[in-house]
C-alpha atoms as a PDB file:
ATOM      1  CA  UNK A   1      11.959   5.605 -42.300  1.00  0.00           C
ATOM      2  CA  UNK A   2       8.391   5.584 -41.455  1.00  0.00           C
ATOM      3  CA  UNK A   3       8.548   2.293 -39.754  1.00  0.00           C
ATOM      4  CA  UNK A   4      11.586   3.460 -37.679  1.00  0.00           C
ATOM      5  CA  UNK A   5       9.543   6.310 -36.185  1.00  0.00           C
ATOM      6  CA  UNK A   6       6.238   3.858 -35.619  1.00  0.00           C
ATOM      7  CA  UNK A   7       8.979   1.805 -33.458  1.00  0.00           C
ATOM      8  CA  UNK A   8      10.256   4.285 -31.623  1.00  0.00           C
ATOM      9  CA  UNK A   9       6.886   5.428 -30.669  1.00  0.00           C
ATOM     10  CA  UNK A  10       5.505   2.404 -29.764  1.00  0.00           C
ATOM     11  CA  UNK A  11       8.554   1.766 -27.504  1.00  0.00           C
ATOM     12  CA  UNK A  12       8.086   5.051 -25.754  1.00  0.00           C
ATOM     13  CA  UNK A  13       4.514   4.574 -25.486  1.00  0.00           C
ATOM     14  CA  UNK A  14       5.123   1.016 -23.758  1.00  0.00           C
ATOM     15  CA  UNK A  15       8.348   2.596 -21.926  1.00  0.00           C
ATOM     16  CA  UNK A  16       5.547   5.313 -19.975  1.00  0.00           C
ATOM     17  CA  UNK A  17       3.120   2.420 -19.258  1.00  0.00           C
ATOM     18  CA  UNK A  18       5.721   1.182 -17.642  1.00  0.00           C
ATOM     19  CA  UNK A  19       7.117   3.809 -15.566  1.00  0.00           C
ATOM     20  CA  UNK A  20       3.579   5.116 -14.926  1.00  0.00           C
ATOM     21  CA  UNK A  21       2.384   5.791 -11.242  1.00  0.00           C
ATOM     22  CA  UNK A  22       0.283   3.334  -9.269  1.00  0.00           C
ATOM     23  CA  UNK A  23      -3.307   4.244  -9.407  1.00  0.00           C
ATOM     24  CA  UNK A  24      -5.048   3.757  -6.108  1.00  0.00           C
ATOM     25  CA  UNK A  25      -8.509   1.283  -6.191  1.00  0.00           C
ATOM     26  CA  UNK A  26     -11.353   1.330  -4.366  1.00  0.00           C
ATOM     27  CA  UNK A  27     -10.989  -1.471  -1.234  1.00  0.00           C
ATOM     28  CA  UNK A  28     -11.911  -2.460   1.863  1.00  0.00           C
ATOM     29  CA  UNK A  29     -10.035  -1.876   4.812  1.00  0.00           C
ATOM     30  CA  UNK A  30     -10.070  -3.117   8.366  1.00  0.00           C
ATOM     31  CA  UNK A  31      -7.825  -1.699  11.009  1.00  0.00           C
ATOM     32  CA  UNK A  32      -7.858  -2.043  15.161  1.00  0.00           C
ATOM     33  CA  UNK A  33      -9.190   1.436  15.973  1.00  0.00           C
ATOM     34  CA  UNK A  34     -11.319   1.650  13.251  1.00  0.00           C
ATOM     35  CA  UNK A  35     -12.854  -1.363  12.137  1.00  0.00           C
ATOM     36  CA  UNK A  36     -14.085  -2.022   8.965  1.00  0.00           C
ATOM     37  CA  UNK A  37     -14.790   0.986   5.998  1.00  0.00           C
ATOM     38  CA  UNK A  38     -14.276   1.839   2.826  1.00  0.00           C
ATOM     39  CA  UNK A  39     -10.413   2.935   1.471  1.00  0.00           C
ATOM     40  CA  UNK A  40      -8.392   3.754  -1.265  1.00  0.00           C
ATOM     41  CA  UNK A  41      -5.686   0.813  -2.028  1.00  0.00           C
ATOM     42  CA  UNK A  42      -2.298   1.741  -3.865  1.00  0.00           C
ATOM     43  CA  UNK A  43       0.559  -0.801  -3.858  1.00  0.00           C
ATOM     44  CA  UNK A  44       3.712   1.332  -3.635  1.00  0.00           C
ATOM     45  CA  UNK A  45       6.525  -1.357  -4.481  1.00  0.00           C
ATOM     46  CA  UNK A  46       6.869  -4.556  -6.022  1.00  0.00           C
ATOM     47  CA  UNK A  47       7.596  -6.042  -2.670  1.00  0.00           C
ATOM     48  CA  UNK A  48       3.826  -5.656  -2.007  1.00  0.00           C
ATOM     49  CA  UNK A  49       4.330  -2.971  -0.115  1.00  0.00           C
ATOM     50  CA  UNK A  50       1.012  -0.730   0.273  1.00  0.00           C
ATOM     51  CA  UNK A  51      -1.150   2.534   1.446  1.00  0.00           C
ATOM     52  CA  UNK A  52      -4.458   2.545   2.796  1.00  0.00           C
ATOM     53  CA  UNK A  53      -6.395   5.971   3.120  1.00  0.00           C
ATOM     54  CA  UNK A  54      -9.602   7.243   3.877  1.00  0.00           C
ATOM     55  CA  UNK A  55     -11.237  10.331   4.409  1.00  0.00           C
ATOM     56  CA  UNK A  56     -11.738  10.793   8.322  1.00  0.00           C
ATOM     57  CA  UNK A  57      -9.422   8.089   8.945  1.00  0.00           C
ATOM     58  CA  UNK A  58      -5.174   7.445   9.109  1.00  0.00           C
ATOM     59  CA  UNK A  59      -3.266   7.242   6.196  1.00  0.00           C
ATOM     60  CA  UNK A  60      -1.116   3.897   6.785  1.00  0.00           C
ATOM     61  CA  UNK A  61       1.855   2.767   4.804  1.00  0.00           C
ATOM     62  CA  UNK A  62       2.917  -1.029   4.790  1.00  0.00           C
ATOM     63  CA  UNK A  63       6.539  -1.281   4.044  1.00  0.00           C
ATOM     64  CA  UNK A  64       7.551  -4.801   3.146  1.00  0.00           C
ATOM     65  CA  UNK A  65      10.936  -5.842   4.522  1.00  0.00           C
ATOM     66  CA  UNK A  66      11.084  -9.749   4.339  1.00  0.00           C
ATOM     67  CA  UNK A  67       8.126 -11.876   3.368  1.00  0.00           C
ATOM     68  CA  UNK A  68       5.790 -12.204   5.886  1.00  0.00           C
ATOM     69  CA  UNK A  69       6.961  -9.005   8.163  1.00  0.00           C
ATOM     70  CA  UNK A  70       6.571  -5.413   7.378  1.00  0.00           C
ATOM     71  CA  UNK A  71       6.979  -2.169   9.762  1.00  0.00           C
ATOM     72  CA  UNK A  72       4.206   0.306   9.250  1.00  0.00           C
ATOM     73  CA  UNK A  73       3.762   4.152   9.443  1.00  0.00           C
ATOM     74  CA  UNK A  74       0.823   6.514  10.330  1.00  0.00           C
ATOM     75  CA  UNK A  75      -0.099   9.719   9.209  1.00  0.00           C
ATOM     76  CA  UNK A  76      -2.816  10.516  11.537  1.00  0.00           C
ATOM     77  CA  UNK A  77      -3.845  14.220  10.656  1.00  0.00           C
ATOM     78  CA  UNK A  78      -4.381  15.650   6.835  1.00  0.00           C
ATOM     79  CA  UNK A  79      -0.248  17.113   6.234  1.00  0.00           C
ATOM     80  CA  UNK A  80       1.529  15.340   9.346  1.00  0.00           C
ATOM     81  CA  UNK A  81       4.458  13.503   9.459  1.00  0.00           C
ATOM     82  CA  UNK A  82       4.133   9.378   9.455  1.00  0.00           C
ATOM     83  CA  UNK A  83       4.865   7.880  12.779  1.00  0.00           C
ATOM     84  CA  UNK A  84       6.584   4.568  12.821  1.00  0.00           C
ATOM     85  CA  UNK A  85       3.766   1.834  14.558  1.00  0.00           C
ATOM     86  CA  UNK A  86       5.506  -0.513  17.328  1.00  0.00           C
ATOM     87  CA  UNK A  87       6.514  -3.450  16.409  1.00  0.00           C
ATOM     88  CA  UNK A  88       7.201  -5.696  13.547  1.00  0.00           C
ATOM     89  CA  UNK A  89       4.076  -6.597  11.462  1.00  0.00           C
ATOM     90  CA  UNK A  90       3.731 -10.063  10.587  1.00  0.00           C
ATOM     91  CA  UNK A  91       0.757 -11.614   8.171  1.00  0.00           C
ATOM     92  CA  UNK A  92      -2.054 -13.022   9.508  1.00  0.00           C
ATOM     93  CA  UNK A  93      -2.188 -16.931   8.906  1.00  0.00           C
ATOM     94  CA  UNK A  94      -5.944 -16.552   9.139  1.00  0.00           C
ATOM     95  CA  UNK A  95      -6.196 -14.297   6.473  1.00  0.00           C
ATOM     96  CA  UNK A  96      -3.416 -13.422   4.024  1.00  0.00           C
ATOM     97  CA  UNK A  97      -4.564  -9.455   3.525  1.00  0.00           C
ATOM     98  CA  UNK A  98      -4.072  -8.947   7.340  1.00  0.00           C
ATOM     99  CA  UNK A  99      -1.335  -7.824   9.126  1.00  0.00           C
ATOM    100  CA  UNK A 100      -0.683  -7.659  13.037  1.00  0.00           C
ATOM    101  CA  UNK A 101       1.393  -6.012  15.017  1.00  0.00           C
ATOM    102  CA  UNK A 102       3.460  -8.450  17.089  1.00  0.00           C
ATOM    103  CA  UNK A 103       4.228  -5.081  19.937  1.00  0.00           C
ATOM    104  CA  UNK A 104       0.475  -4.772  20.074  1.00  0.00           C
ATOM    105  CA  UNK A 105      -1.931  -7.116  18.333  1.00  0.00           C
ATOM    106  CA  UNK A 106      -2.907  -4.041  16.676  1.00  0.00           C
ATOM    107  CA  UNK A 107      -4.454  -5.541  13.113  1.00  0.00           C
ATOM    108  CA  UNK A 108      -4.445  -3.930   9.460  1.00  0.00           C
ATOM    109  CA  UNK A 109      -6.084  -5.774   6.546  1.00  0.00           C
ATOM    110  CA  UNK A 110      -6.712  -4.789   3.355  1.00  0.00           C
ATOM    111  CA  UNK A 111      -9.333  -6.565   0.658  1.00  0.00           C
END
């Protein structure tokens, strides 16, 4: 009996590592307007899909829809609504944690 309960705990116990939310880490971020500062990093799917946020700066969100092109959203102002970025954003052969806008050559990267 005792060892039934252990297993069921450890299973739950691995089933909310699991199912936990992404933590964001401390990165460095590069975008356009902005240039280069320090950011917060969370990956939001396993597509690679990712934020990037700041204090100061935009909150951008890098949706994944094929390998090697993503669409991107901004949330410029602390409570606003995302605004869709033109264009498709395709990764940088130069540098595989970049992305750039093929509307506007408008770069996001993300180390």
């Amino acid at each position: 009996m005792m060892e039934s309960a252990m297993r069921l705990l450890f299973g739950c116990v691995v089933a909310g590592l699991l199912t936990a939310p992404a933590m964001a880490k401390d990165a460095r971020c590069f975008t356009t307007d902005d240039g280069e500062y320090p950011c917060q990093f969370e990956t939001l799917d396993d597509a690679g899909s990712f934020e990037i946020s700041a204090s100061g700066k935009p909150t951008f969100q890098l949706w994944i829809d094929s390998p090697g092109m993503a669409m991107v959203g901004a949330v410029f102002e602390p409570g606003g609504r995302s605004v869709a970025l033109p264009g498709n954003y395709l990764r940088s052969a130069d540098d595989g944690a970049c992305w750039v806008s093929d509307a506007t050559d408008t770069e996001i990267c993300a180390w």
